[in-house]
N, C-alpha and C. Protein backbone atom coordinates (compact mmCIF):
# COMPACT_ATOMS: atom_id res chain seq x y z
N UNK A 1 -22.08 45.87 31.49
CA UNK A 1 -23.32 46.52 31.14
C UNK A 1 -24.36 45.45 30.80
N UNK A 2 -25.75 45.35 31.48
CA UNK A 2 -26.42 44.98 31.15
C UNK A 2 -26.91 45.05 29.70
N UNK A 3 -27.60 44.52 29.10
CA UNK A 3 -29.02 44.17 27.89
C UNK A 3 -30.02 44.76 27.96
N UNK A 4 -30.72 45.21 26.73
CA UNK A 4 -31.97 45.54 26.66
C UNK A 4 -32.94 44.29 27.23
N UNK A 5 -32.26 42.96 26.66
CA UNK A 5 -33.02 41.94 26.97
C UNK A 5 -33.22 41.95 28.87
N UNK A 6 -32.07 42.07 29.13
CA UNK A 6 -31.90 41.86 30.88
C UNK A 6 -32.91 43.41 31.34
N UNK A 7 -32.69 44.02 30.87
CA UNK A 7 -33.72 45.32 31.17
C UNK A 7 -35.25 44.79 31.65
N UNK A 8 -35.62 44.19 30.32
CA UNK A 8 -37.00 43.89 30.00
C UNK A 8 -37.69 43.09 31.04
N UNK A 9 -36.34 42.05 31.22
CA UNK A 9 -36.64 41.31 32.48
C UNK A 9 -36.76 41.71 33.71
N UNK A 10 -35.92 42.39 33.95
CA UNK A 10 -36.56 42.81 35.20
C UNK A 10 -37.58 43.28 35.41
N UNK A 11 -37.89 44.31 34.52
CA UNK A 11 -39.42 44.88 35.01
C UNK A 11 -40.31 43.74 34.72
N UNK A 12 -40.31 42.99 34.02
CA UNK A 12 -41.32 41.81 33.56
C UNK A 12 -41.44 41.00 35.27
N UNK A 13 -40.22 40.81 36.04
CA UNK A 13 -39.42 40.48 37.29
C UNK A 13 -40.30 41.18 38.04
N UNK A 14 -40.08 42.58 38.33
CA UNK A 14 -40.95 42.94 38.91
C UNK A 14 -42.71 43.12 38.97
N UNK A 15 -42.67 42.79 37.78
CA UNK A 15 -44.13 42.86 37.57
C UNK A 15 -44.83 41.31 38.18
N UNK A 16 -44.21 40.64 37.97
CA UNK A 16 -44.39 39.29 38.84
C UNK A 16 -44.56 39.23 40.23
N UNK A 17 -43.45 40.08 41.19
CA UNK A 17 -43.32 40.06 42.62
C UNK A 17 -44.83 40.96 42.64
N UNK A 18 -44.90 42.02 42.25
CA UNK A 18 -46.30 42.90 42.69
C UNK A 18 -47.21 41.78 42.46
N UNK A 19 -47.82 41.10 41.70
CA UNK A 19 -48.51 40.15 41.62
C UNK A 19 -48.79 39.09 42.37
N UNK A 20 -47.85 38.69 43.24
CA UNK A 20 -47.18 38.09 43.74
C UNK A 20 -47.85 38.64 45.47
N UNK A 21 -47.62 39.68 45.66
CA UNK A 21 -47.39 40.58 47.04
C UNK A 21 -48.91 41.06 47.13
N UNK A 22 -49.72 40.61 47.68
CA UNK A 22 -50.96 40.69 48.09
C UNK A 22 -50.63 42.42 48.71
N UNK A 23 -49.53 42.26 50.20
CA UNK A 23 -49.45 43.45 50.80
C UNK A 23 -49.20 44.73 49.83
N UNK A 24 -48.24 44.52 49.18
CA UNK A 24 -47.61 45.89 47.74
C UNK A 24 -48.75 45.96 47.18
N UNK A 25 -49.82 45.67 46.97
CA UNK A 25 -50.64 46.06 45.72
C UNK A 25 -51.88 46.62 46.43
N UNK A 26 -51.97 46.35 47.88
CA UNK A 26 -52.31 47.00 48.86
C UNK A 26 -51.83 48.32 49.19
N UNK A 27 -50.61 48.43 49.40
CA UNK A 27 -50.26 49.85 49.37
C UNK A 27 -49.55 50.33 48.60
N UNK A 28 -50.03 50.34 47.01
CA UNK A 28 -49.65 50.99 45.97
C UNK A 28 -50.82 51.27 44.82
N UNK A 29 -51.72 52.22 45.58
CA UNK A 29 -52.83 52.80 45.19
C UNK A 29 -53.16 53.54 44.34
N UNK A 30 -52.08 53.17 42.98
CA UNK A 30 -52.09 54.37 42.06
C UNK A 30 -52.73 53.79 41.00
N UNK A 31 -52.78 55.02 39.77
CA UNK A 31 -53.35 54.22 38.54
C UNK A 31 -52.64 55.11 37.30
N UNK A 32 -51.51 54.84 37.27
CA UNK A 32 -50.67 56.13 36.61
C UNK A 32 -49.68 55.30 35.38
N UNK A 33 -49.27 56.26 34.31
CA UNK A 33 -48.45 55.42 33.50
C UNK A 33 -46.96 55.29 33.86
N UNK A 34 -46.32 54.88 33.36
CA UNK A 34 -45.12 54.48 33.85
C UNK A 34 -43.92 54.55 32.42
N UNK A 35 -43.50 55.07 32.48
CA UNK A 35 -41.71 54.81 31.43
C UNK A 35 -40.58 54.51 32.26
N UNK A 36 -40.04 53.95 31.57
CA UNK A 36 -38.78 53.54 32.07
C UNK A 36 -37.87 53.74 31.26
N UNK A 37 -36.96 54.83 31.27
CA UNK A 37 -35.63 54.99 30.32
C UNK A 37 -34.24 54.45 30.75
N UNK A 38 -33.25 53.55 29.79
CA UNK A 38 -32.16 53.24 30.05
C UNK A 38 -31.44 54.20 29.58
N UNK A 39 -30.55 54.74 30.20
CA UNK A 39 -29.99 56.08 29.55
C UNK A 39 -28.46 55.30 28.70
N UNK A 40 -28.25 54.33 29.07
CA UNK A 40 -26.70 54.13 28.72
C UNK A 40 -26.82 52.55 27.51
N UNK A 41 -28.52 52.13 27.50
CA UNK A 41 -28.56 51.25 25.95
C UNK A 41 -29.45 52.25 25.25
N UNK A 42 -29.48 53.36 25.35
CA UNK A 42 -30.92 53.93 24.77
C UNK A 42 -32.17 53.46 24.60
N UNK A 43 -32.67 52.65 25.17
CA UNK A 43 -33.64 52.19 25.78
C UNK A 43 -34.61 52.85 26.52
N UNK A 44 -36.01 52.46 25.62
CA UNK A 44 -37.20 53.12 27.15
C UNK A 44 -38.35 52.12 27.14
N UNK A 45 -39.16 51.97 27.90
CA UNK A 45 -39.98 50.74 28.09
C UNK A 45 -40.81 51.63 28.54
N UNK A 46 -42.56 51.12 28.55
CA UNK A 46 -43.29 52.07 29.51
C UNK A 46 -44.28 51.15 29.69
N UNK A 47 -44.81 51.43 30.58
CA UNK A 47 -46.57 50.07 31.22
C UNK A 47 -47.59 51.20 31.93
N UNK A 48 -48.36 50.47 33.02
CA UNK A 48 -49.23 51.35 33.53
C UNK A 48 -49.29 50.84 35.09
N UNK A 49 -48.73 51.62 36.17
CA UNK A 49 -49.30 50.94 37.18
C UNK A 49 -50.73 51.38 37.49
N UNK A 50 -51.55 49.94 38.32
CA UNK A 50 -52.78 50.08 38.51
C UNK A 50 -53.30 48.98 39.64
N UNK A 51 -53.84 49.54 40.44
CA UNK A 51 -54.17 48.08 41.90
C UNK A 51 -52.89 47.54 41.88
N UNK A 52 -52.09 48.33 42.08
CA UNK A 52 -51.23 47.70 42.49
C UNK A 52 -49.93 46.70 41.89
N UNK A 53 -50.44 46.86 40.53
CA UNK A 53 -49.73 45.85 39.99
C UNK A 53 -49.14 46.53 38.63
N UNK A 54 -48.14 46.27 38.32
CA UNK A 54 -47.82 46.48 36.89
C UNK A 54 -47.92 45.68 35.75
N UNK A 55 -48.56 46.36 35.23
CA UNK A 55 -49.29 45.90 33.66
C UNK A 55 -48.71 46.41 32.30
N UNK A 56 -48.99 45.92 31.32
CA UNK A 56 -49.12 46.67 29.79
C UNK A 56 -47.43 46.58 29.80
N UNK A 57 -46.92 46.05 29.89
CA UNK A 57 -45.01 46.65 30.12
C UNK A 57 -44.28 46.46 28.18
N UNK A 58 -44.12 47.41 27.73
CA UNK A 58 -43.55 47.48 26.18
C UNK A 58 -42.69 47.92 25.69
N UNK A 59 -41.85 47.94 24.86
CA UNK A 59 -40.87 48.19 24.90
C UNK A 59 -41.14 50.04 23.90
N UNK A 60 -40.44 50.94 23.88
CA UNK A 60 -40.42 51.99 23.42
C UNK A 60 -40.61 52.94 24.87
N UNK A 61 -40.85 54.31 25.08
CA UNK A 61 -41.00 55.48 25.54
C UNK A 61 -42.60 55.86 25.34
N UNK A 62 -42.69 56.73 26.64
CA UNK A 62 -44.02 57.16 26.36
C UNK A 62 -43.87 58.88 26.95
N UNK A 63 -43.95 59.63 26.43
CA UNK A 63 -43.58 60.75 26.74
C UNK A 63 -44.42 61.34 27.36
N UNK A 64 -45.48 61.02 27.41
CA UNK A 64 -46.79 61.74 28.27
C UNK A 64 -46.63 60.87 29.62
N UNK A 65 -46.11 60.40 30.06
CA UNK A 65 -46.10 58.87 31.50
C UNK A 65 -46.32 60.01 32.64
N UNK A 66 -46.88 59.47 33.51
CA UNK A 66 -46.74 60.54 34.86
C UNK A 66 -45.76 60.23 36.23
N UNK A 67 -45.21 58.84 35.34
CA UNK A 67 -44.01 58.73 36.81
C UNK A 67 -42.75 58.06 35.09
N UNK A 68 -41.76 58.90 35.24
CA UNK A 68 -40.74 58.53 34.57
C UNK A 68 -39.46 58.00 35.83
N UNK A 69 -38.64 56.86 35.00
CA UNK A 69 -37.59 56.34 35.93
C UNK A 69 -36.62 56.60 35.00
N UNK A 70 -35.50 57.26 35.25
CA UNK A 70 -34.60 57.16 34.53
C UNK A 70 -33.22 57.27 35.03
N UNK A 71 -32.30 55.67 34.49
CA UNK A 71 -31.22 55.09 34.76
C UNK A 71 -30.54 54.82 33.78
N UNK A 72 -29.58 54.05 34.76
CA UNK A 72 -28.71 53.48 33.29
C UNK A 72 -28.77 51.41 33.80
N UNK A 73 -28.69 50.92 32.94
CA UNK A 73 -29.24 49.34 33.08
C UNK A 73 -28.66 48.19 34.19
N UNK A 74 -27.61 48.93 34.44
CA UNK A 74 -26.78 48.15 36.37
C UNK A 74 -27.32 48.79 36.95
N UNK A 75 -27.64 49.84 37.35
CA UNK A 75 -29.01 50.28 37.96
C UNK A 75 -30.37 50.20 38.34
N UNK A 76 -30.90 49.86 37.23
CA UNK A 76 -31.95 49.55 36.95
C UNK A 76 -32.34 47.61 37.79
N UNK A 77 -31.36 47.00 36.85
CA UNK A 77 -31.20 45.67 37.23
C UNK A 77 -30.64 45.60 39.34
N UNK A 78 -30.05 46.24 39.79
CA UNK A 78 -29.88 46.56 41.05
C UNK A 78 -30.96 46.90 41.62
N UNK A 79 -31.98 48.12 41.16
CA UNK A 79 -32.73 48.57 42.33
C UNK A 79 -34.14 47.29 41.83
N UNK A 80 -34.22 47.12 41.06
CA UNK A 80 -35.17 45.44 40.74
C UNK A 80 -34.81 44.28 42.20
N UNK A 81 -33.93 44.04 41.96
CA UNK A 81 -33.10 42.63 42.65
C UNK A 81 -32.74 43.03 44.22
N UNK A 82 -33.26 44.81 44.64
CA UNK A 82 -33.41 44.98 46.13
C UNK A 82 -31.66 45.17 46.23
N UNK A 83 -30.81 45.53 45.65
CA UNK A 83 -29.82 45.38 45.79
C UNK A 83 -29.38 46.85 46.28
N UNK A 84 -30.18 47.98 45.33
CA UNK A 84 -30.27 48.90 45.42
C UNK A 84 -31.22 49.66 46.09
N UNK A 85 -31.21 50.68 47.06
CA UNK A 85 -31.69 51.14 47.65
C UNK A 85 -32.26 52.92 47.21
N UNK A 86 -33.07 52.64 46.81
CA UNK A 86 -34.22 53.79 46.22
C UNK A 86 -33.53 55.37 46.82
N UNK A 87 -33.95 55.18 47.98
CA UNK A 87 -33.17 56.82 48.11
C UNK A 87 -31.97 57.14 48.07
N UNK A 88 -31.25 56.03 48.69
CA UNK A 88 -29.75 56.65 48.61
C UNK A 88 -29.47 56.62 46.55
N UNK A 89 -30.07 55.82 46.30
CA UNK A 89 -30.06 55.62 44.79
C UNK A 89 -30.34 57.00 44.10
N UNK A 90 -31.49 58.43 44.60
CA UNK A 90 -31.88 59.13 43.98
C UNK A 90 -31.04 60.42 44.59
N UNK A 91 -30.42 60.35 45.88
CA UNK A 91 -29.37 61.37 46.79
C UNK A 91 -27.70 61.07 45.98
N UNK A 92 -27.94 60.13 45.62
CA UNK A 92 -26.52 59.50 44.74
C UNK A 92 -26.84 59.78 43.09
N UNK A 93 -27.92 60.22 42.68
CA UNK A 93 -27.83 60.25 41.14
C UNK A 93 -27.50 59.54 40.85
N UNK A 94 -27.87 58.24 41.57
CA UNK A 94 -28.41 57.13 40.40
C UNK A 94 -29.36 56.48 39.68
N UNK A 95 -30.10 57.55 40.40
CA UNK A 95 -31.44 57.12 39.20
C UNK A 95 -32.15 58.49 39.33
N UNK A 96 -33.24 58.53 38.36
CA UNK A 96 -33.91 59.91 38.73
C UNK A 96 -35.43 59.49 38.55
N UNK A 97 -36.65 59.98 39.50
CA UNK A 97 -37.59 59.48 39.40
C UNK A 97 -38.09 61.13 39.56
N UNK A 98 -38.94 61.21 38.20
CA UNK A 98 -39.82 61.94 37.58
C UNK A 98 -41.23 62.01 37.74
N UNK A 99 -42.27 62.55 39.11
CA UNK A 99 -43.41 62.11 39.40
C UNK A 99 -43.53 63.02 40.38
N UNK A 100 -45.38 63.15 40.88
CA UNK A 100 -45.59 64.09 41.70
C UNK A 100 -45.48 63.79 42.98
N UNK A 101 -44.79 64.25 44.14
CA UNK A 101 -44.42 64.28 45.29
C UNK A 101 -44.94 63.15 46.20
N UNK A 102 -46.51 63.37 45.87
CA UNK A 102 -47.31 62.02 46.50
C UNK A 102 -47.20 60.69 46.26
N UNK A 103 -46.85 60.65 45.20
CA UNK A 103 -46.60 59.34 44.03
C UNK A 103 -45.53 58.60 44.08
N UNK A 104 -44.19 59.65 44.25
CA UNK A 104 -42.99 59.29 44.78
C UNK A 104 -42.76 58.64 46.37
N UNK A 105 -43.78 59.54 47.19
CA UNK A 105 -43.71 58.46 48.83
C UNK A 105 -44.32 56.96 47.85
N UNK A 106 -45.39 57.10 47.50
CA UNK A 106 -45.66 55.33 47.19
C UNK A 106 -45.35 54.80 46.77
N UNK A 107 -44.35 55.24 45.58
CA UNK A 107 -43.35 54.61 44.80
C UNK A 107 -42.19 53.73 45.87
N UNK A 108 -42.27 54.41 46.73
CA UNK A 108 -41.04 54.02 47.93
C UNK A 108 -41.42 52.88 48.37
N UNK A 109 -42.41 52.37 48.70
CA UNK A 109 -43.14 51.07 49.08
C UNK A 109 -42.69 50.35 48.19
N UNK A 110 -43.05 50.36 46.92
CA UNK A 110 -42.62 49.60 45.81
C UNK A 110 -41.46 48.59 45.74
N UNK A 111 -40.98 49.76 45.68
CA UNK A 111 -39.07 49.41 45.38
C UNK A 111 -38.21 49.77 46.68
């Protein structure tokens, strides 16, 4: 089992590659909040995506977010590191992504 600490990192991880990816921040046109729950350290983190990039990333829950992710932290750390693959990830219940229909195709670019 991963860490809260290893959690943090990754999204911090990912928040780097979007930064990073001229093309992703190009086609990830949202401006929406973001949580991230670890279901198995009790853990939740939340930021804001915006142009493309992820920002604000903190540690706690945000219950109002309009795209929730929720995993457990080998998960989490997997679909970060490309290891894991987003849909078969959400057809497998291994992760569950909480967001409106439109949001979720662009989310797919993402990750």
């Amino acid at each position: 089992m991963a860490t809260v600490d290893d959690c943090r990192q990754a999204l911090y991880d990912l928040a780097a590659r979007l930064d990073a990816d001229a093309d992703a921040r190009g086609r990830l046109d949202l401006d929406r909040t973001l949580a991230c729950r670890v279901t198995d350290l009790g853990a939740a983190f939340h930021g804001r995506i915006t142009g493309g990039r992820l920002v604000d990333i903190t540690d706690g829950d945000d219950p109002k977010a309009k795209i929730a992710l929720v995993t457990t932290s080998e998960h989490l750390l997997a679909l970060v590191a490309g290891e894991l693959d987003v849909t078969r990830a959400i057809t497998a219940r291994q992760i569950s992504i909480k967001a409106n229909p439109f949001d979720l195709l662009k989310l797919r670019k993402l990750l």
